[in-house]
C-alpha atoms as a PDB file:
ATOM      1  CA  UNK A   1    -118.906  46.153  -9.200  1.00  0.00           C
ATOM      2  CA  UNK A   2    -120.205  45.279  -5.546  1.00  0.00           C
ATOM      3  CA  UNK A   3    -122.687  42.344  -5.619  1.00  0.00           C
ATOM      4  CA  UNK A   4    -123.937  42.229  -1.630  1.00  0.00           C
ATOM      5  CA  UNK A   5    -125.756  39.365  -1.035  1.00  0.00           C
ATOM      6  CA  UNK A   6    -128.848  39.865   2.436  1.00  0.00           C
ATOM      7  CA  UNK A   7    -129.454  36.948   4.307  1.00  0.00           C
ATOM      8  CA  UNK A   8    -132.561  37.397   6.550  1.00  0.00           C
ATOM      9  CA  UNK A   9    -132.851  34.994   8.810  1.00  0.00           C
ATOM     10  CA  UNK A  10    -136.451  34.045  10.300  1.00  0.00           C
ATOM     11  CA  UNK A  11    -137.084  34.897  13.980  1.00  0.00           C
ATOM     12  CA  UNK A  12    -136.701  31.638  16.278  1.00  0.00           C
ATOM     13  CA  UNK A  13    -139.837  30.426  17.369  1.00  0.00           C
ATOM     14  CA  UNK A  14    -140.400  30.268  21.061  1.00  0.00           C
ATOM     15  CA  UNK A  15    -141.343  26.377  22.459  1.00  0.00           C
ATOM     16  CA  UNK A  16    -142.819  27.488  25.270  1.00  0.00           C
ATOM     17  CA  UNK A  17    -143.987  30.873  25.367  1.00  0.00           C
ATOM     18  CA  UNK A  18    -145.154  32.619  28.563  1.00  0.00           C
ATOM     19  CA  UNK A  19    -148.534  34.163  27.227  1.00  0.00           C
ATOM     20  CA  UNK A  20    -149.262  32.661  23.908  1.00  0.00           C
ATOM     21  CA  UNK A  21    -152.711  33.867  23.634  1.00  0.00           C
ATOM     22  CA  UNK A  22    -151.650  37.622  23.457  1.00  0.00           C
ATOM     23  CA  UNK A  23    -149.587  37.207  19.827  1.00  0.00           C
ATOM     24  CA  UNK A  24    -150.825  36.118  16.856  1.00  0.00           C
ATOM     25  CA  UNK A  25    -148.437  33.486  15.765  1.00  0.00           C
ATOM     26  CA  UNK A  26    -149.352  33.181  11.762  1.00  0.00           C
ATOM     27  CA  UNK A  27    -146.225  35.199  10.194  1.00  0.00           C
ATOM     28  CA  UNK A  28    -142.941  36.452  11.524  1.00  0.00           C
ATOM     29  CA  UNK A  29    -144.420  39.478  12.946  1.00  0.00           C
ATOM     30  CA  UNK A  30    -145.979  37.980  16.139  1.00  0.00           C
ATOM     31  CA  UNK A  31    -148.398  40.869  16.123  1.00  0.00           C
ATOM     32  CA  UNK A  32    -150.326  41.658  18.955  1.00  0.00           C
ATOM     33  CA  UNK A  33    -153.981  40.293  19.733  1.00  0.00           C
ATOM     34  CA  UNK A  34    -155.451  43.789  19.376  1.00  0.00           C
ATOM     35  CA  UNK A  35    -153.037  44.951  16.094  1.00  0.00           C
ATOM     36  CA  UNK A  36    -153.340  42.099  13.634  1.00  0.00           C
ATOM     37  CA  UNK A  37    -150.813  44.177  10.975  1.00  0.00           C
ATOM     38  CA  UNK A  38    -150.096  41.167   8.159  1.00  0.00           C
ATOM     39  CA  UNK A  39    -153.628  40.662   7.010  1.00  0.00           C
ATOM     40  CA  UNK A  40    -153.318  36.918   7.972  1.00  0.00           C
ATOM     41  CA  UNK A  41    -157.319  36.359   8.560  1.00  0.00           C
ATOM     42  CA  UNK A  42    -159.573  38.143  11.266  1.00  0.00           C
ATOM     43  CA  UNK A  43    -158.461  36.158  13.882  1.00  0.00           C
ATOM     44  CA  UNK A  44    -155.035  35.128  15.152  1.00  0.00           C
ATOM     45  CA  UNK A  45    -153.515  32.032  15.143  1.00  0.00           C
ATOM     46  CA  UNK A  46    -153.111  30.254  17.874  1.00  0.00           C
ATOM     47  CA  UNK A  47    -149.674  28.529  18.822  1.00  0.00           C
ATOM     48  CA  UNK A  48    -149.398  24.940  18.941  1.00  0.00           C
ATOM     49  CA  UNK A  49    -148.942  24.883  22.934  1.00  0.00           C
ATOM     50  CA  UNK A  50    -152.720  26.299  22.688  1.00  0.00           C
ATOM     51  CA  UNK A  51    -153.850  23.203  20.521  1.00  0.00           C
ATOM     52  CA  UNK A  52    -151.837  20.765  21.260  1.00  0.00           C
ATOM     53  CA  UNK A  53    -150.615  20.875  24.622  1.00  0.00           C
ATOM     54  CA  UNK A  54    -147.102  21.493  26.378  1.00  0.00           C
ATOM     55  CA  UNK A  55    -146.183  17.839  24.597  1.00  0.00           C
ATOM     56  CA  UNK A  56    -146.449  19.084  21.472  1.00  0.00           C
ATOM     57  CA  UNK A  57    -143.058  18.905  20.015  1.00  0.00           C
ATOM     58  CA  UNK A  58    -142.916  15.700  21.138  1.00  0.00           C
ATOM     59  CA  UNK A  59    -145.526  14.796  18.574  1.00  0.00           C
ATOM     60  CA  UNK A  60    -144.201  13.530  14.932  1.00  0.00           C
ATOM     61  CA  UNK A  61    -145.002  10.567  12.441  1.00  0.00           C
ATOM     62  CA  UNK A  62    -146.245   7.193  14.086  1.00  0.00           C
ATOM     63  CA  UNK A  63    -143.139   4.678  14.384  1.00  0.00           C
ATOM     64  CA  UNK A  64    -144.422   2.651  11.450  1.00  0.00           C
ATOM     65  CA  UNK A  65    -143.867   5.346   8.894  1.00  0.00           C
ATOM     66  CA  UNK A  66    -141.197   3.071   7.249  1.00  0.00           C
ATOM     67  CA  UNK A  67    -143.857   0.775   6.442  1.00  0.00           C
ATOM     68  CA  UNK A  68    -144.379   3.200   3.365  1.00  0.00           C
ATOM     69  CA  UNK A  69    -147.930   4.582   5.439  1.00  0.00           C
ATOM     70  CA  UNK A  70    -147.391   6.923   8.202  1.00  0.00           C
ATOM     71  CA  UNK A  71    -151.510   6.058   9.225  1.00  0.00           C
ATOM     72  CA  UNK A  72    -150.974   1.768   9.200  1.00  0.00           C
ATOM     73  CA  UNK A  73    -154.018   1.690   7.102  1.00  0.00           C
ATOM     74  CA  UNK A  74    -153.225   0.437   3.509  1.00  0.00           C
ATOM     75  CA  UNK A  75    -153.758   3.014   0.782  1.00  0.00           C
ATOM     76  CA  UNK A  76    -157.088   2.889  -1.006  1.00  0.00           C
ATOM     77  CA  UNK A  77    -158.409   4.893  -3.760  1.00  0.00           C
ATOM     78  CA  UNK A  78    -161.396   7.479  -2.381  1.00  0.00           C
ATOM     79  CA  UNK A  79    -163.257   6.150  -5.706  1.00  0.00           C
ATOM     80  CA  UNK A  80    -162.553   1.990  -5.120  1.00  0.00           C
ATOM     81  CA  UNK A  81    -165.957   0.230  -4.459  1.00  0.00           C
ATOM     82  CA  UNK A  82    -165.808  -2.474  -2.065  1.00  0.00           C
ATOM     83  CA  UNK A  83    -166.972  -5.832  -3.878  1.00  0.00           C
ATOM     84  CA  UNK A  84    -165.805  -4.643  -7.448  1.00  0.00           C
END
């Protein structure tokens, strides 16, 4: 008795594509603008060069993330009432 085991690996994601506005870069498939095939929405996804600039792997969690908040603002409960 065989047993094959398939590892499929995910396609590398490009940092710093050349023309990231003609995929759509929501799935693995990196469809075309004008052949959205993986029912992903109506409109494609942008990639984060688009949003965020050419920086944006640079970005990550602020430095004081040890501080057990990643935003420096103390945790507070949505429902706490100031005074109470």
């Amino acid at each position: 008795m065989f047993v094959t085991t398939l590892f499929v690996m995910a396609k590398k994601f490009p940092i710093h594509p050349q023309h990231p506005e003609r995929l759509c870069w929501g799935c693995d498939k990196y469809c075309p603008v004008d052949a959205l095939a993986c029912g992903n929405g109506s409109e494609r996804t942008q990639h984060p060069v688009e949003l965020f600039g050419d920086d944006w792997m640079q970005w990550g969690a602020p430095d004081n993330a040890d501080e057990g908040t990643q935003s420096g603002v103390a945790d507070q409960s949505p429902l706490a009432i100031p005074g109470s």
